[in-house]
PDB file of N, CA and C in Angstrom:
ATOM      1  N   UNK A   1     127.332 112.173 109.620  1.00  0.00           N
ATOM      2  CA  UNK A   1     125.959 111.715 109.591  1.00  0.00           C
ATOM      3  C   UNK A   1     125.946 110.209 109.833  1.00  0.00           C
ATOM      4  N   UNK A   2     124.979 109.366 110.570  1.00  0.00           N
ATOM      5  CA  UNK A   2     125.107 108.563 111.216  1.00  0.00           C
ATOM      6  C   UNK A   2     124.510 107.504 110.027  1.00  0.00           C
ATOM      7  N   UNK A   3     124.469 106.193 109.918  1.00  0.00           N
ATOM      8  CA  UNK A   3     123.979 105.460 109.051  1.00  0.00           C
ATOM      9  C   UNK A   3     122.374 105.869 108.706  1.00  0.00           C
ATOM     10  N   UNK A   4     121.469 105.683 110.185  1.00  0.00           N
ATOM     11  CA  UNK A   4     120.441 105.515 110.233  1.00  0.00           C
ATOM     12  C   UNK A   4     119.647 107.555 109.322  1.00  0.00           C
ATOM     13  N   UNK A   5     120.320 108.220 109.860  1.00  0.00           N
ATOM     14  CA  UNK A   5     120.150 109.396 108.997  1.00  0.00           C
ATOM     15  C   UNK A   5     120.528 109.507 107.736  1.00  0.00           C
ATOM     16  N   UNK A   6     121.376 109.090 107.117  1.00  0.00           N
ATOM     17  CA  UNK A   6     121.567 108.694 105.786  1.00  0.00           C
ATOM     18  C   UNK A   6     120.141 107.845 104.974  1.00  0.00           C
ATOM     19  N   UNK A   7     119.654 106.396 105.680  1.00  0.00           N
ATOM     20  CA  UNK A   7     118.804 105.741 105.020  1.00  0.00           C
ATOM     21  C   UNK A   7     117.531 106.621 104.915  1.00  0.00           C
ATOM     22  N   UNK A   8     117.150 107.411 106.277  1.00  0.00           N
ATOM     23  CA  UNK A   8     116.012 108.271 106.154  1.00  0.00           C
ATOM     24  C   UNK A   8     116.079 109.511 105.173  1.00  0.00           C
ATOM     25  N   UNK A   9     117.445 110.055 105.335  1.00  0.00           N
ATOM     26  CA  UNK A   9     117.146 111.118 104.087  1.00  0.00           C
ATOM     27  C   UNK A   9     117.298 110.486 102.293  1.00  0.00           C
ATOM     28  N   UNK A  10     117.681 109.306 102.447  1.00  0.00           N
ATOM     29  CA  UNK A  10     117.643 108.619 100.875  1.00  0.00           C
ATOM     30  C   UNK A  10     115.985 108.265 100.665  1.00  0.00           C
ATOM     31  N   UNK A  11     115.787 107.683 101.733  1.00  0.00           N
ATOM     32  CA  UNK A  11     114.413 107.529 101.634  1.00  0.00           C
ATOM     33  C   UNK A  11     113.185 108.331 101.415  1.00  0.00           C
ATOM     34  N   UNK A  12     113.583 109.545 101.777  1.00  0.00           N
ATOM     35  CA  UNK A  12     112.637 110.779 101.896  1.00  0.00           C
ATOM     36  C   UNK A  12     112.934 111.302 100.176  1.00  0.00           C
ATOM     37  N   UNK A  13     113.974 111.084  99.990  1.00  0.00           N
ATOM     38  CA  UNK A  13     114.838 111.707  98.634  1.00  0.00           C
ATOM     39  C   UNK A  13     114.225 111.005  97.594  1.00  0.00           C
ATOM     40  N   UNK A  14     113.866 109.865  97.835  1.00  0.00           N
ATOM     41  CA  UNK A  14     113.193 109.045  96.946  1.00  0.00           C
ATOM     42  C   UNK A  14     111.827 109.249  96.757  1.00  0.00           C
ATOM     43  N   UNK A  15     111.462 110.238  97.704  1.00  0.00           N
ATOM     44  CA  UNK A  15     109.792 110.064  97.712  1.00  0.00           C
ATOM     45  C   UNK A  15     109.785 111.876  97.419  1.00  0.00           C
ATOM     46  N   UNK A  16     110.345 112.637  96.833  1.00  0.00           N
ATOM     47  CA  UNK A  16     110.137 113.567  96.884  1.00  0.00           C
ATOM     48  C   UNK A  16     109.727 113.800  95.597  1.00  0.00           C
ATOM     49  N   UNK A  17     108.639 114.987  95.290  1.00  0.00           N
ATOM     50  CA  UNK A  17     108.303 114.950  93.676  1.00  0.00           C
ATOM     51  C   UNK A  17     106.859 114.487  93.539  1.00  0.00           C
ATOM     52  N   UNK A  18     106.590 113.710  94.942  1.00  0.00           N
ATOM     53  CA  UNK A  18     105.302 112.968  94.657  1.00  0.00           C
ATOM     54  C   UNK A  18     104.300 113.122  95.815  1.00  0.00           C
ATOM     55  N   UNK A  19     104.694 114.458  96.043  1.00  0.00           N
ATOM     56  CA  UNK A  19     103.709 114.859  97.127  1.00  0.00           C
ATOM     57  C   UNK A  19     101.806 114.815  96.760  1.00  0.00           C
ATOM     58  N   UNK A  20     101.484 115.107  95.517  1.00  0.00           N
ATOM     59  CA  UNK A  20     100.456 114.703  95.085  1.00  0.00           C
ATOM     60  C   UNK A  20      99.731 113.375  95.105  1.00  0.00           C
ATOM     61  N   UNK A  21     100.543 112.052  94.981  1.00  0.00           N
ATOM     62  CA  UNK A  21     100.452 110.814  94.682  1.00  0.00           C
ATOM     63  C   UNK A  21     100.300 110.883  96.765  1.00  0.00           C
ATOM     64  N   UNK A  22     100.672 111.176  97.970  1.00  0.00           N
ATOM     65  CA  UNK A  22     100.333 111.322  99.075  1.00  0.00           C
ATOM     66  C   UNK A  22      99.466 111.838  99.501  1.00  0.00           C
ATOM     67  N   UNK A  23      99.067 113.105  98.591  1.00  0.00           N
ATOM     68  CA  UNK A  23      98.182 113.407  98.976  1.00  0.00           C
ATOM     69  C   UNK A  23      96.541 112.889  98.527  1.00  0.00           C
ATOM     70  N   UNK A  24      96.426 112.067  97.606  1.00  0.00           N
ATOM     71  CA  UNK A  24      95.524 111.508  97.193  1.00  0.00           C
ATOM     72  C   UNK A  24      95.349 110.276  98.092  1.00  0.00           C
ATOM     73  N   UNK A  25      96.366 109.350  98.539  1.00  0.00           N
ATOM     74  CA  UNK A  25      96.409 108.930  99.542  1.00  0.00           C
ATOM     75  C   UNK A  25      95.537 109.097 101.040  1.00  0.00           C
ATOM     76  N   UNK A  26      96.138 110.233 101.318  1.00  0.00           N
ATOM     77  CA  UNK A  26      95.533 111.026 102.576  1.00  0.00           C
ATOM     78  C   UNK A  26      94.132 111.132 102.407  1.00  0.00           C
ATOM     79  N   UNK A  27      93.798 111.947 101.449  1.00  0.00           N
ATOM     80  CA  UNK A  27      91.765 111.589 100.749  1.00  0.00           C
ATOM     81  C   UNK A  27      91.276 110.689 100.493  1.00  0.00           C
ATOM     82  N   UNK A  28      91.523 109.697 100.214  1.00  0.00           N
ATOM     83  CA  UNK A  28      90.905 108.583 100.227  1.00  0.00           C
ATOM     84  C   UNK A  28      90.905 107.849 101.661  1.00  0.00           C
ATOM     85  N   UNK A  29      92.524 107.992 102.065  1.00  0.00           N
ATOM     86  CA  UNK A  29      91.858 107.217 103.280  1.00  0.00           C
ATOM     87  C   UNK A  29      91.056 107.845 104.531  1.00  0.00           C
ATOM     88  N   UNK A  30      91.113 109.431 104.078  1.00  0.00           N
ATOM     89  CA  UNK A  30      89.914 110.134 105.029  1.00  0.00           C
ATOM     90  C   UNK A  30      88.860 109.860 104.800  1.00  0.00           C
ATOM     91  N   UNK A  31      88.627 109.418 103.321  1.00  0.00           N
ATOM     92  CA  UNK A  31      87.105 109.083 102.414  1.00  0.00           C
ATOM     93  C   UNK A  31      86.901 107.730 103.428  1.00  0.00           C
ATOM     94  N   UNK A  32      88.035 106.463 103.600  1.00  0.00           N
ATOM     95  CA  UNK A  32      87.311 105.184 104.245  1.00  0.00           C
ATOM     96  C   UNK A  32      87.003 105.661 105.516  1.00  0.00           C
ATOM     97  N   UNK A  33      87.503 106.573 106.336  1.00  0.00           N
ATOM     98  CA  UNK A  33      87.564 106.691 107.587  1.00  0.00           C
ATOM     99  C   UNK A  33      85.675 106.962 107.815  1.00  0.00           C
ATOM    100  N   UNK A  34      85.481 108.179 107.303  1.00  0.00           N
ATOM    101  CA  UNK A  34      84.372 108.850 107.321  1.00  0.00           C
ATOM    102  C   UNK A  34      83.064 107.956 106.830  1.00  0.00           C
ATOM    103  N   UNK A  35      83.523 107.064 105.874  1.00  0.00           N
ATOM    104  CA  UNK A  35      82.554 106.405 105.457  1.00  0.00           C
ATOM    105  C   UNK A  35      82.376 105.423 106.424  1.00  0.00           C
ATOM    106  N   UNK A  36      83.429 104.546 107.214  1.00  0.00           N
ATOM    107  CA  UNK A  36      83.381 103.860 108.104  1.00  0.00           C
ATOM    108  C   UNK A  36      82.506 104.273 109.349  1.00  0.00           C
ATOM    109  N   UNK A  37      82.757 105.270 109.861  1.00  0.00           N
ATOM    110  CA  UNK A  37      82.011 106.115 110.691  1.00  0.00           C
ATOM    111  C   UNK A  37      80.800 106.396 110.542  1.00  0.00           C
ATOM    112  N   UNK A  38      80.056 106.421 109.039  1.00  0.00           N
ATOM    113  CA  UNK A  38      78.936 106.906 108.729  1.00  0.00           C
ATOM    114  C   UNK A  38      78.351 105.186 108.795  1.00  0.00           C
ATOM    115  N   UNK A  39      78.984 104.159 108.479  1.00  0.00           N
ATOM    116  CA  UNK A  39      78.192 102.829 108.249  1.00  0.00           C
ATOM    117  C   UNK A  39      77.775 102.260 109.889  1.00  0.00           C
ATOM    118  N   UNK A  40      78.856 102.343 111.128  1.00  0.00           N
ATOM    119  CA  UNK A  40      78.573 102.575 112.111  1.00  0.00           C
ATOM    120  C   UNK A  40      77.707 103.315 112.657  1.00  0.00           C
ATOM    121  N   UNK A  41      77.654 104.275 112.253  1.00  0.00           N
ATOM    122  CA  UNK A  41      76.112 105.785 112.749  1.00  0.00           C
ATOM    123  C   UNK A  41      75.091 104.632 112.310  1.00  0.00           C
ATOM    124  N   UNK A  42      75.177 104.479 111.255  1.00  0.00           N
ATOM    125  CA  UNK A  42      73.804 104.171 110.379  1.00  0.00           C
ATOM    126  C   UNK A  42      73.106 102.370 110.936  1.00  0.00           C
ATOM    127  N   UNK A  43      74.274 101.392 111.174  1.00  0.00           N
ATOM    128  CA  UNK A  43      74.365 100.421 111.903  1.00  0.00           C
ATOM    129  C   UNK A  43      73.254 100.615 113.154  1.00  0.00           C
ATOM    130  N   UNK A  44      74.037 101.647 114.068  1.00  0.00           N
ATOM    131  CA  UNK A  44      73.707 102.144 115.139  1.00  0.00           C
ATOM    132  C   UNK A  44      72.027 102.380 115.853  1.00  0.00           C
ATOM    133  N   UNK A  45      71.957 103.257 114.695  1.00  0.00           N
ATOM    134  CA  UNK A  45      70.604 104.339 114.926  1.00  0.00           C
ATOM    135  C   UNK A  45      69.371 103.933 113.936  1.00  0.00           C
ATOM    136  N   UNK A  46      69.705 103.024 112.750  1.00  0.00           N
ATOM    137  CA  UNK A  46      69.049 102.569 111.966  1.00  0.00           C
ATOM    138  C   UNK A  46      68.241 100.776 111.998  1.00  0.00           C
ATOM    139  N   UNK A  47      69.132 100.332 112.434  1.00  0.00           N
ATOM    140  CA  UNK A  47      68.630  98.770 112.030  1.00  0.00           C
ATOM    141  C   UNK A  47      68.485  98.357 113.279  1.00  0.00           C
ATOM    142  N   UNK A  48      67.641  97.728 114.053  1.00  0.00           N
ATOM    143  CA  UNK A  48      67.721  97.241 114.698  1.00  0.00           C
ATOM    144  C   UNK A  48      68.686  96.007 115.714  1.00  0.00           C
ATOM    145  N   UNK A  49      68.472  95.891 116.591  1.00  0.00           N
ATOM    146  CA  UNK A  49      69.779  95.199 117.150  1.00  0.00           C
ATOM    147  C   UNK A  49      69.333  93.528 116.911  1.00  0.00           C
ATOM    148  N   UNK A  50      70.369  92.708 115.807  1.00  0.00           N
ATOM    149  CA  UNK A  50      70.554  91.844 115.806  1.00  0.00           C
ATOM    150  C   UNK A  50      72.156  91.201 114.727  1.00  0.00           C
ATOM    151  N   UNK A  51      72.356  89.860 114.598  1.00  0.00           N
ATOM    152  CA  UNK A  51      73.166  89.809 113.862  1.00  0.00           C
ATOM    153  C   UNK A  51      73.832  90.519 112.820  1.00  0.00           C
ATOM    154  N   UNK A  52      72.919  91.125 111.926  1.00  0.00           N
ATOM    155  CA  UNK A  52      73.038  92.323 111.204  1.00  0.00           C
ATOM    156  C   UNK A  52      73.778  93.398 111.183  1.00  0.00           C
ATOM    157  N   UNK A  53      73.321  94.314 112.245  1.00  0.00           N
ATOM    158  CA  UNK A  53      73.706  94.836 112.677  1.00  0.00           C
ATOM    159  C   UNK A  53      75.501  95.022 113.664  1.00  0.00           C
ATOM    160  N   UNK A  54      75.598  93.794 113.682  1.00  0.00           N
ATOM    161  CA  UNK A  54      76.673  94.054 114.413  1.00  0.00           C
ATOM    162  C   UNK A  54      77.677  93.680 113.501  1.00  0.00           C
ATOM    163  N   UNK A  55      77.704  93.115 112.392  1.00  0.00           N
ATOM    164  CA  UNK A  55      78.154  93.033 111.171  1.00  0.00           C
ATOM    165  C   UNK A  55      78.707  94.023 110.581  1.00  0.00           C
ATOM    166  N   UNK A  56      77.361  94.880 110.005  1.00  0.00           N
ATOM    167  CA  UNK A  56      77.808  96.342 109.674  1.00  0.00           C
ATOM    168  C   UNK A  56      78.668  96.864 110.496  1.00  0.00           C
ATOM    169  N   UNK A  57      78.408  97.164 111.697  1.00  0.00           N
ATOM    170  CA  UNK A  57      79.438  97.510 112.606  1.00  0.00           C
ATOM    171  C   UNK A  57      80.778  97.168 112.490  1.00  0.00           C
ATOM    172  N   UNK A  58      81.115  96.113 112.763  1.00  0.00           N
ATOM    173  CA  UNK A  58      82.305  95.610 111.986  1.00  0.00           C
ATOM    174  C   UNK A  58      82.776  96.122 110.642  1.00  0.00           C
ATOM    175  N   UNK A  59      81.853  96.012 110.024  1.00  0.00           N
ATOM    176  CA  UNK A  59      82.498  96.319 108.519  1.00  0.00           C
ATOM    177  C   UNK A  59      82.926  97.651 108.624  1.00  0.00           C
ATOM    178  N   UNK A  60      82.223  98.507 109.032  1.00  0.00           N
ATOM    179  CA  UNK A  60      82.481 100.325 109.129  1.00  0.00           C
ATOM    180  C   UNK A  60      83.580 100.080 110.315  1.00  0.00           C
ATOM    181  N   UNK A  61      83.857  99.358 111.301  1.00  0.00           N
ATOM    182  CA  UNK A  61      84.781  99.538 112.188  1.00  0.00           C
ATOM    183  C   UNK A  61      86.469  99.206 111.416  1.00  0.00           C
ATOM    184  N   UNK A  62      86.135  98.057 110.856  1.00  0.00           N
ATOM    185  CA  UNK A  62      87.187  98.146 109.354  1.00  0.00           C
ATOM    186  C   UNK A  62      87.567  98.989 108.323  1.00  0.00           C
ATOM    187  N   UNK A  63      86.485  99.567 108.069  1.00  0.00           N
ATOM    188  CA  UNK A  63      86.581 100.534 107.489  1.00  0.00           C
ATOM    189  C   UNK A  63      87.599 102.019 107.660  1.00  0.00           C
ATOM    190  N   UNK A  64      86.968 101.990 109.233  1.00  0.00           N
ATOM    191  CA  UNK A  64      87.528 103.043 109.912  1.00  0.00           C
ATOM    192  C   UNK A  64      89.342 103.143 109.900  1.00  0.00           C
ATOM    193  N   UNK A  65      89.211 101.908 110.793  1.00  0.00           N
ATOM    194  CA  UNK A  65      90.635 101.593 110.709  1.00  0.00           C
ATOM    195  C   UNK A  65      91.366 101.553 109.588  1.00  0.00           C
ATOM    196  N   UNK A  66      90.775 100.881 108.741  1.00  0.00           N
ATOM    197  CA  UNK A  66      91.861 101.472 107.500  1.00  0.00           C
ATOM    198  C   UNK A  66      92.207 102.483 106.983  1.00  0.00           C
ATOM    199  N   UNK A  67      90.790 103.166 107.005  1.00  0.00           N
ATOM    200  CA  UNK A  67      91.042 104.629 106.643  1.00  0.00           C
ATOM    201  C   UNK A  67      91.973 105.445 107.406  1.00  0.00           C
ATOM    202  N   UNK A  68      91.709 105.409 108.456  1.00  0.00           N
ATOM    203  CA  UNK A  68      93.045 106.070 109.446  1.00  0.00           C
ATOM    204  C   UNK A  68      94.229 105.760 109.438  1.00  0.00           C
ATOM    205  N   UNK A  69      94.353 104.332 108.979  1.00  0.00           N
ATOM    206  CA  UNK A  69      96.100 103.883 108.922  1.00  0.00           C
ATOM    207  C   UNK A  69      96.759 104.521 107.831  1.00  0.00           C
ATOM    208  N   UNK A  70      95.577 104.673 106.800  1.00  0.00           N
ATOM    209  CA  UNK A  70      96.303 105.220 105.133  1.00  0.00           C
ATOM    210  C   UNK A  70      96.381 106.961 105.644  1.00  0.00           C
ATOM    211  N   UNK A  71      94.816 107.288 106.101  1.00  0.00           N
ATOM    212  CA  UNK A  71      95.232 108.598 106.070  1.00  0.00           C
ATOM    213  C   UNK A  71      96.477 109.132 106.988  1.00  0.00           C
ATOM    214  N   UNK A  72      96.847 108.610 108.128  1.00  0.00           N
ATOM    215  CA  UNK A  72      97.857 108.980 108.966  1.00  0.00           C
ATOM    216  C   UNK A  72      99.414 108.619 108.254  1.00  0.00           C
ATOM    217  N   UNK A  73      99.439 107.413 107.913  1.00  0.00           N
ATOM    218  CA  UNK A  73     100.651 107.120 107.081  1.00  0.00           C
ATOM    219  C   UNK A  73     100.800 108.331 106.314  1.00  0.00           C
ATOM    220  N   UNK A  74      99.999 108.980 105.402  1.00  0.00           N
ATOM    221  CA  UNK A  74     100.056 109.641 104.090  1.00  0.00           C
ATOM    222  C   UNK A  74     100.555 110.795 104.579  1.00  0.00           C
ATOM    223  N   UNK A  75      99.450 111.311 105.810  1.00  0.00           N
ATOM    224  CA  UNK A  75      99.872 112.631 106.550  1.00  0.00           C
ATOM    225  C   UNK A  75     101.693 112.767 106.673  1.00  0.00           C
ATOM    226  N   UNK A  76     101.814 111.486 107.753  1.00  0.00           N
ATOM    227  CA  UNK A  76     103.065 111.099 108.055  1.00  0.00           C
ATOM    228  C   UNK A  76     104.219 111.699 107.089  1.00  0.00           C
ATOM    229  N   UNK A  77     104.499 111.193 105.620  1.00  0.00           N
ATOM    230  CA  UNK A  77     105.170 111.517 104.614  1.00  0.00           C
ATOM    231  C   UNK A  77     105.002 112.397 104.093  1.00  0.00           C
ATOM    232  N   UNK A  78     103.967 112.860 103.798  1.00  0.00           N
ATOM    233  CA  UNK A  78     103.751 114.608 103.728  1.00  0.00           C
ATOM    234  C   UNK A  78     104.586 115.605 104.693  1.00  0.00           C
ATOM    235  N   UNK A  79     104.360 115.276 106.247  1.00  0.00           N
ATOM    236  CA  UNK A  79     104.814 116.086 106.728  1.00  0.00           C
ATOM    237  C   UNK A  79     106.378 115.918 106.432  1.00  0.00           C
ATOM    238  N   UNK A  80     107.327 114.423 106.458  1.00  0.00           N
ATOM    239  CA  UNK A  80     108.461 114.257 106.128  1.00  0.00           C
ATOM    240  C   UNK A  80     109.233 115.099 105.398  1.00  0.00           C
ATOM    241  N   UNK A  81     108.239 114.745 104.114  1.00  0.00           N
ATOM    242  CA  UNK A  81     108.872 115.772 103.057  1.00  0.00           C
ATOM    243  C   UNK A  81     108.857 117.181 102.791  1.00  0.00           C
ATOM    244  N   UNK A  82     107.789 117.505 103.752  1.00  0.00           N
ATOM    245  CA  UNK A  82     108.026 119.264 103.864  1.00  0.00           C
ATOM    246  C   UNK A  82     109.025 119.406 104.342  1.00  0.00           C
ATOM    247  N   UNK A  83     109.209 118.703 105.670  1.00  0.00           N
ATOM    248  CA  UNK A  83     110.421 119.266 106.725  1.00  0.00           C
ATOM    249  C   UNK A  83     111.927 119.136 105.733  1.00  0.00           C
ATOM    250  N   UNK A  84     112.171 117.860 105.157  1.00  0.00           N
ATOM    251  CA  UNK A  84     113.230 117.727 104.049  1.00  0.00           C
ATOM    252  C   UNK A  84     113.537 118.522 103.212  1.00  0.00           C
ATOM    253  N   UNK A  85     112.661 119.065 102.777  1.00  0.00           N
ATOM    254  CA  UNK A  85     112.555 119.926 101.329  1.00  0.00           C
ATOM    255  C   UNK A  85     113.643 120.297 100.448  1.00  0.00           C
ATOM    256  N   UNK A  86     113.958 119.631  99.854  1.00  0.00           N
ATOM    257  CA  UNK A  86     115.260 120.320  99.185  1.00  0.00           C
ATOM    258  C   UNK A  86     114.698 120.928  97.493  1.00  0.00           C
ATOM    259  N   UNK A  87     115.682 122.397  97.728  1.00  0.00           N
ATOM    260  CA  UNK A  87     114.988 123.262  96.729  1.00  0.00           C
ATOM    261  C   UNK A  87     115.772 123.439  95.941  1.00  0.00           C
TER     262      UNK A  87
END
């Protein structure tokens, strides 16, 4: 086994047990995603176009993005540790 496969399965080994603590992860950052998305809709279709508005936008576009980085990360290690699984 090569170095770099060694650090990944210690690493995975370390995170195993806490698939819950990921998966709460994953919900929340689907929670920013969606909410981000909804402050954008609402930005959008609601307030008229000025400074304001493009603000919100931003903020829900932040939003978004974060939410997706956590929820995909979380996914990410979830899936890790299924494939790992040691029983």
């Amino acid at each position: 086994m090569s170095r770099r496969d060694n650090l990944l399965t210690r690493w995975i080994e370390a995170r195993q047990g806490r698939e819950r603590h990921y998966l709460t992860r994953f919900s929340i950052g689907a929670t920013l995603f969606f909410a981000g998305v909804g402050l954008m809709l609402f930005a959008e279709q609601r307030i008229t176009p000025s400074l304001m508005q493009e603000v919100l936008t931003l903020v829900g576009l932040l939003l978004a993005g974060a939410g997706a980085a956590l929820a995909a990360s979380a996914y990410i290690i979830l899936t890790l540790l299924r494939l790992f699984k040691h029983d």
